[in-house]
N, C-alpha and C. Protein backbone atom coordinates (compact mmCIF):
# COMPACT_ATOMS: atom_id res chain seq x y z
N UNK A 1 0.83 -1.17 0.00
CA UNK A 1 0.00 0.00 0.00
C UNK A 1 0.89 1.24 0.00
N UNK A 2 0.23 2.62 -0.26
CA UNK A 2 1.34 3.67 -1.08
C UNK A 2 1.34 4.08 0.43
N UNK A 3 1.69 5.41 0.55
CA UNK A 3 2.13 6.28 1.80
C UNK A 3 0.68 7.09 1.49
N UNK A 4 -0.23 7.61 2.19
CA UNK A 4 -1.17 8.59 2.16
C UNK A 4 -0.75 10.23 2.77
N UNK A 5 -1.39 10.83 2.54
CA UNK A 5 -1.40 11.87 3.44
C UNK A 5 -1.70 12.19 4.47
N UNK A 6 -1.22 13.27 4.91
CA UNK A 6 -1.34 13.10 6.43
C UNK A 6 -2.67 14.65 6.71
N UNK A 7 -3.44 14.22 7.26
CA UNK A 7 -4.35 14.82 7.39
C UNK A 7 -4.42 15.31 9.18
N UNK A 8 -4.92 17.04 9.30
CA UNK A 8 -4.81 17.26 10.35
C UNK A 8 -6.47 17.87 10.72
N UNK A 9 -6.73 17.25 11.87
CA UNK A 9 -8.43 18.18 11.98
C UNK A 9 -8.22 18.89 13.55
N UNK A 10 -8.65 20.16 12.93
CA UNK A 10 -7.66 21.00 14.50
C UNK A 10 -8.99 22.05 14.59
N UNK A 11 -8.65 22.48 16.24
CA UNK A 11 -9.74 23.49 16.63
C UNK A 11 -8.48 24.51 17.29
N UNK A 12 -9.09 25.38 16.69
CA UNK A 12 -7.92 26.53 16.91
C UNK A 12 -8.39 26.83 18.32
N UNK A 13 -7.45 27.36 19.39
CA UNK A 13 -7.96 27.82 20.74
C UNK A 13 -7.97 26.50 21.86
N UNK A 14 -7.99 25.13 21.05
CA UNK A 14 -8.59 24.22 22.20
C UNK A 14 -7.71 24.42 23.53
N UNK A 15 -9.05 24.15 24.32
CA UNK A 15 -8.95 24.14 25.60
C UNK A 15 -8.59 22.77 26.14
N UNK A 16 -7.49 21.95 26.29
CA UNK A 16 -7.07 20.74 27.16
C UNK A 16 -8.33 20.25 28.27
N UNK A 17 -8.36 18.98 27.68
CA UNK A 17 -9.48 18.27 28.78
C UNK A 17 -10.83 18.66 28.47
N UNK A 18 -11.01 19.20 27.05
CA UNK A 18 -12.64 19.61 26.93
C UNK A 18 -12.56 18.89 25.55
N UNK A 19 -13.75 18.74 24.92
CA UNK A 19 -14.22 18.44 23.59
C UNK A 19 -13.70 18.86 22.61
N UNK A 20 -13.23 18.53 21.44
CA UNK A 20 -12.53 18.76 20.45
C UNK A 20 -13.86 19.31 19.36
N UNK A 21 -13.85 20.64 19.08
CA UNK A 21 -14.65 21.36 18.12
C UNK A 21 -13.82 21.44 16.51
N UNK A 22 -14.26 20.18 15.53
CA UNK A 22 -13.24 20.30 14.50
C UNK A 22 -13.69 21.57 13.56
N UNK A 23 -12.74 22.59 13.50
CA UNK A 23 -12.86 23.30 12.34
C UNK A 23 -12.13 23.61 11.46
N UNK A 24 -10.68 23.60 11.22
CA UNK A 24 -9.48 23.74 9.97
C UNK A 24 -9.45 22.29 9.91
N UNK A 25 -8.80 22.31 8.29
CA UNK A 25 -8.13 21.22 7.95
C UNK A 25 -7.39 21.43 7.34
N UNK A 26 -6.11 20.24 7.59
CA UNK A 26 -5.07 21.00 7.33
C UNK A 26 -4.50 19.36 6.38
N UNK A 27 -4.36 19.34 4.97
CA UNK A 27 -3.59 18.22 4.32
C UNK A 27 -2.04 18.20 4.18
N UNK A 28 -0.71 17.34 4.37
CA UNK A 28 0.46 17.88 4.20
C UNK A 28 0.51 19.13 4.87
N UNK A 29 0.17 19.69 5.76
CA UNK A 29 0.58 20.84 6.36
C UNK A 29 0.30 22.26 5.67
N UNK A 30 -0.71 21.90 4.88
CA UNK A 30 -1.24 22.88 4.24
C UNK A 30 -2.83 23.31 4.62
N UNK A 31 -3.41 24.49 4.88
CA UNK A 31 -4.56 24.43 5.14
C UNK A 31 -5.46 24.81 3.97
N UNK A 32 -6.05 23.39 4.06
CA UNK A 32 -7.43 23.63 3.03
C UNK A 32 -8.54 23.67 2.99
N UNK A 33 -9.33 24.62 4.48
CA UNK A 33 -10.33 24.72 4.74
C UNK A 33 -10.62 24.32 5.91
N UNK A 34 -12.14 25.05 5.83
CA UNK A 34 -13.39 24.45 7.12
C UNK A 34 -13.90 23.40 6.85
N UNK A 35 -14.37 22.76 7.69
CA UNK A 35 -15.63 21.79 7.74
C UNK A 35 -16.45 22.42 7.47
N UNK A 36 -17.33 21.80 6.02
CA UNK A 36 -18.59 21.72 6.28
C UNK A 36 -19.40 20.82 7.06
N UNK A 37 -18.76 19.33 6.98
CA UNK A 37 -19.33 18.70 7.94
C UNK A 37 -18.64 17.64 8.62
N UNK A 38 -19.47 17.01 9.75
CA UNK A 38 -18.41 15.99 10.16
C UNK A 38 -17.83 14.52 9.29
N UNK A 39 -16.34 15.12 9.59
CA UNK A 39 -15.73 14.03 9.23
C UNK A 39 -16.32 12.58 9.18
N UNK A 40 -16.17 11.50 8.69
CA UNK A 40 -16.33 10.26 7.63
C UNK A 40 -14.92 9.42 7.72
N UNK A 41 -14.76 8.94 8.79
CA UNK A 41 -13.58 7.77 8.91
C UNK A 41 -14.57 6.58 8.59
N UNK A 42 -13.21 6.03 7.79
CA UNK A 42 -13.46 4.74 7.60
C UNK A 42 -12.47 3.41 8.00
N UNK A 43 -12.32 2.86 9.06
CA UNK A 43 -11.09 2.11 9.35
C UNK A 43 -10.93 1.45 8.73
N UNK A 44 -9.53 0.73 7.85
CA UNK A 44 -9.63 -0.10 7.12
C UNK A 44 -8.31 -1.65 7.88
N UNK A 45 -8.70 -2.23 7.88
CA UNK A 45 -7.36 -3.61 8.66
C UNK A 45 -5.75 -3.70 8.37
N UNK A 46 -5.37 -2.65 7.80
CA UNK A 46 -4.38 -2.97 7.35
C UNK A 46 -3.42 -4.12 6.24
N UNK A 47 -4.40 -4.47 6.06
CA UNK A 47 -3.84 -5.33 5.27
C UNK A 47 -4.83 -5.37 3.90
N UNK A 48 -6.03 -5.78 3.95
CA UNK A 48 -6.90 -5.72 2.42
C UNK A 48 -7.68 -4.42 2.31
N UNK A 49 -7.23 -3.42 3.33
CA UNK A 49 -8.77 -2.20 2.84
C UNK A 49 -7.38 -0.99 3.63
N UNK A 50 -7.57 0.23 3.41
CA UNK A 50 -7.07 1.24 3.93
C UNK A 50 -8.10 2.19 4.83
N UNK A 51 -7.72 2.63 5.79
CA UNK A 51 -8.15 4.16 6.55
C UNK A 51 -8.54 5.21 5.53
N UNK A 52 -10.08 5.54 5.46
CA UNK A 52 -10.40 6.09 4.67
C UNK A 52 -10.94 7.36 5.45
N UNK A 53 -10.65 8.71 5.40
CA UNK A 53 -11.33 9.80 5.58
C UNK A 53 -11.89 10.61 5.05
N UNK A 54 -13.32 10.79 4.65
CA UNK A 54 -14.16 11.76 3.47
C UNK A 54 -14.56 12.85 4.37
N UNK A 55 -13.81 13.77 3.31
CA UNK A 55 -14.18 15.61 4.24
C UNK A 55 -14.71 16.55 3.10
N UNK A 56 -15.64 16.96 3.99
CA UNK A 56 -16.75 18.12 3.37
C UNK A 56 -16.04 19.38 3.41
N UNK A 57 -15.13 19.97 2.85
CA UNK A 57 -14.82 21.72 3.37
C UNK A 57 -15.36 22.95 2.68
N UNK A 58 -15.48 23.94 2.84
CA UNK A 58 -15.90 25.06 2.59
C UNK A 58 -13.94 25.58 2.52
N UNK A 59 -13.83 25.32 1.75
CA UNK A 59 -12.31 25.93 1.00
C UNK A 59 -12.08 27.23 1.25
N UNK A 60 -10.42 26.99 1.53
CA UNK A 60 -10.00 28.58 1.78
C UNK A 60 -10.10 29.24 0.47
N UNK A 61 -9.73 28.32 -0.46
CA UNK A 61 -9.80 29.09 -2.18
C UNK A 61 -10.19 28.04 -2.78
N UNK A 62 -10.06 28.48 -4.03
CA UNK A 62 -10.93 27.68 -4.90
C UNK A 62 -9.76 28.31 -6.79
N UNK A 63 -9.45 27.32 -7.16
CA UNK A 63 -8.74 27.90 -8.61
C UNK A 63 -9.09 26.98 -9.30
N UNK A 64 -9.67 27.07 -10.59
CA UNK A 64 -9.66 25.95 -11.66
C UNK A 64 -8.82 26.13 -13.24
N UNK A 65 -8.02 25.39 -12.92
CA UNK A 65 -6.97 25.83 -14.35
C UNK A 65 -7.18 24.82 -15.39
N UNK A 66 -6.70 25.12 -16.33
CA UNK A 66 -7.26 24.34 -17.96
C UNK A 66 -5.76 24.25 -18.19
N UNK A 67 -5.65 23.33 -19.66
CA UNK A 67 -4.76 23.27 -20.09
C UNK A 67 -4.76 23.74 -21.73
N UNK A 68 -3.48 24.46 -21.79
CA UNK A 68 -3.55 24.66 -23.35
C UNK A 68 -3.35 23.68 -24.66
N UNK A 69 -4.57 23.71 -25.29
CA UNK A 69 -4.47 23.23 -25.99
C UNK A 69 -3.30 23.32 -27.18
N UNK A 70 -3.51 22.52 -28.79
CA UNK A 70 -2.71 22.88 -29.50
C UNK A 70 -2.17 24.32 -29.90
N UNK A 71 -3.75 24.97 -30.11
CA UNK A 71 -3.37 26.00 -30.59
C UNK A 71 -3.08 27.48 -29.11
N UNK A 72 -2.35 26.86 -28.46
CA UNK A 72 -2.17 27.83 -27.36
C UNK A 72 -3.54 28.34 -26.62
N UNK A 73 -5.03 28.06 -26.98
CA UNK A 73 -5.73 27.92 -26.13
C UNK A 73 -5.93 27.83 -24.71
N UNK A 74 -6.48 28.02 -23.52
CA UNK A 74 -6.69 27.80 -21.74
C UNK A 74 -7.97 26.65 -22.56
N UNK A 75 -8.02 25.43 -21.88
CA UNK A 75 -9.42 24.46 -22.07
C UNK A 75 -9.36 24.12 -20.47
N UNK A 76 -10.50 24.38 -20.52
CA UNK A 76 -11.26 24.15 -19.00
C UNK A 76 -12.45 23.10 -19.28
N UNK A 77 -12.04 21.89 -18.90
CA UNK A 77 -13.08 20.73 -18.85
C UNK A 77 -13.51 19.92 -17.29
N UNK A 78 -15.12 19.59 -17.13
CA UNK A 78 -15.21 19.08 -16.40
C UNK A 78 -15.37 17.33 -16.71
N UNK A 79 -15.12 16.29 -16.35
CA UNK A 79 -15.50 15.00 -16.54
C UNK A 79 -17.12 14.85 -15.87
């Protein structure tokens, strides 16, 4: 199995010994947003299935880039 990323779900301010309020997320040490909602673990055994985490965010940004085509064109496609 490959190496995944390392995913961080942090509450800015927490207070030690109280409830964990998730709101940044942070992938590779990069932050890419709020929660929209709660996190979606999925444990997987290590051996035939992987640790799966599906996250809802409300993004710090948002960019969608295309690629140029032949004729030096920007093409912006969705699948």
């Amino acid at each position: 199995m490959s190496d995944g990323a390392r995913v961080e779900i942090l509450e800015p301010d927490h207070e030690p010994g109280s409830g964990v309020l998730a709101m940044r997320v942070r992938v590779n040490g990069v932050d890419v947003g709020t929660l929209a909602r709660a996190p979606k673990v999925h444990t997987g055994d290590g051996r035939t299935s992987m640790t799966t985490v599906t996250l809802v965010l409300v993004p710090s940004a948002v960019e969608i880039k295309g690629d140029e085509d032949a004729t030096g064109n920007t093409v912006i496609g969705f699948a």
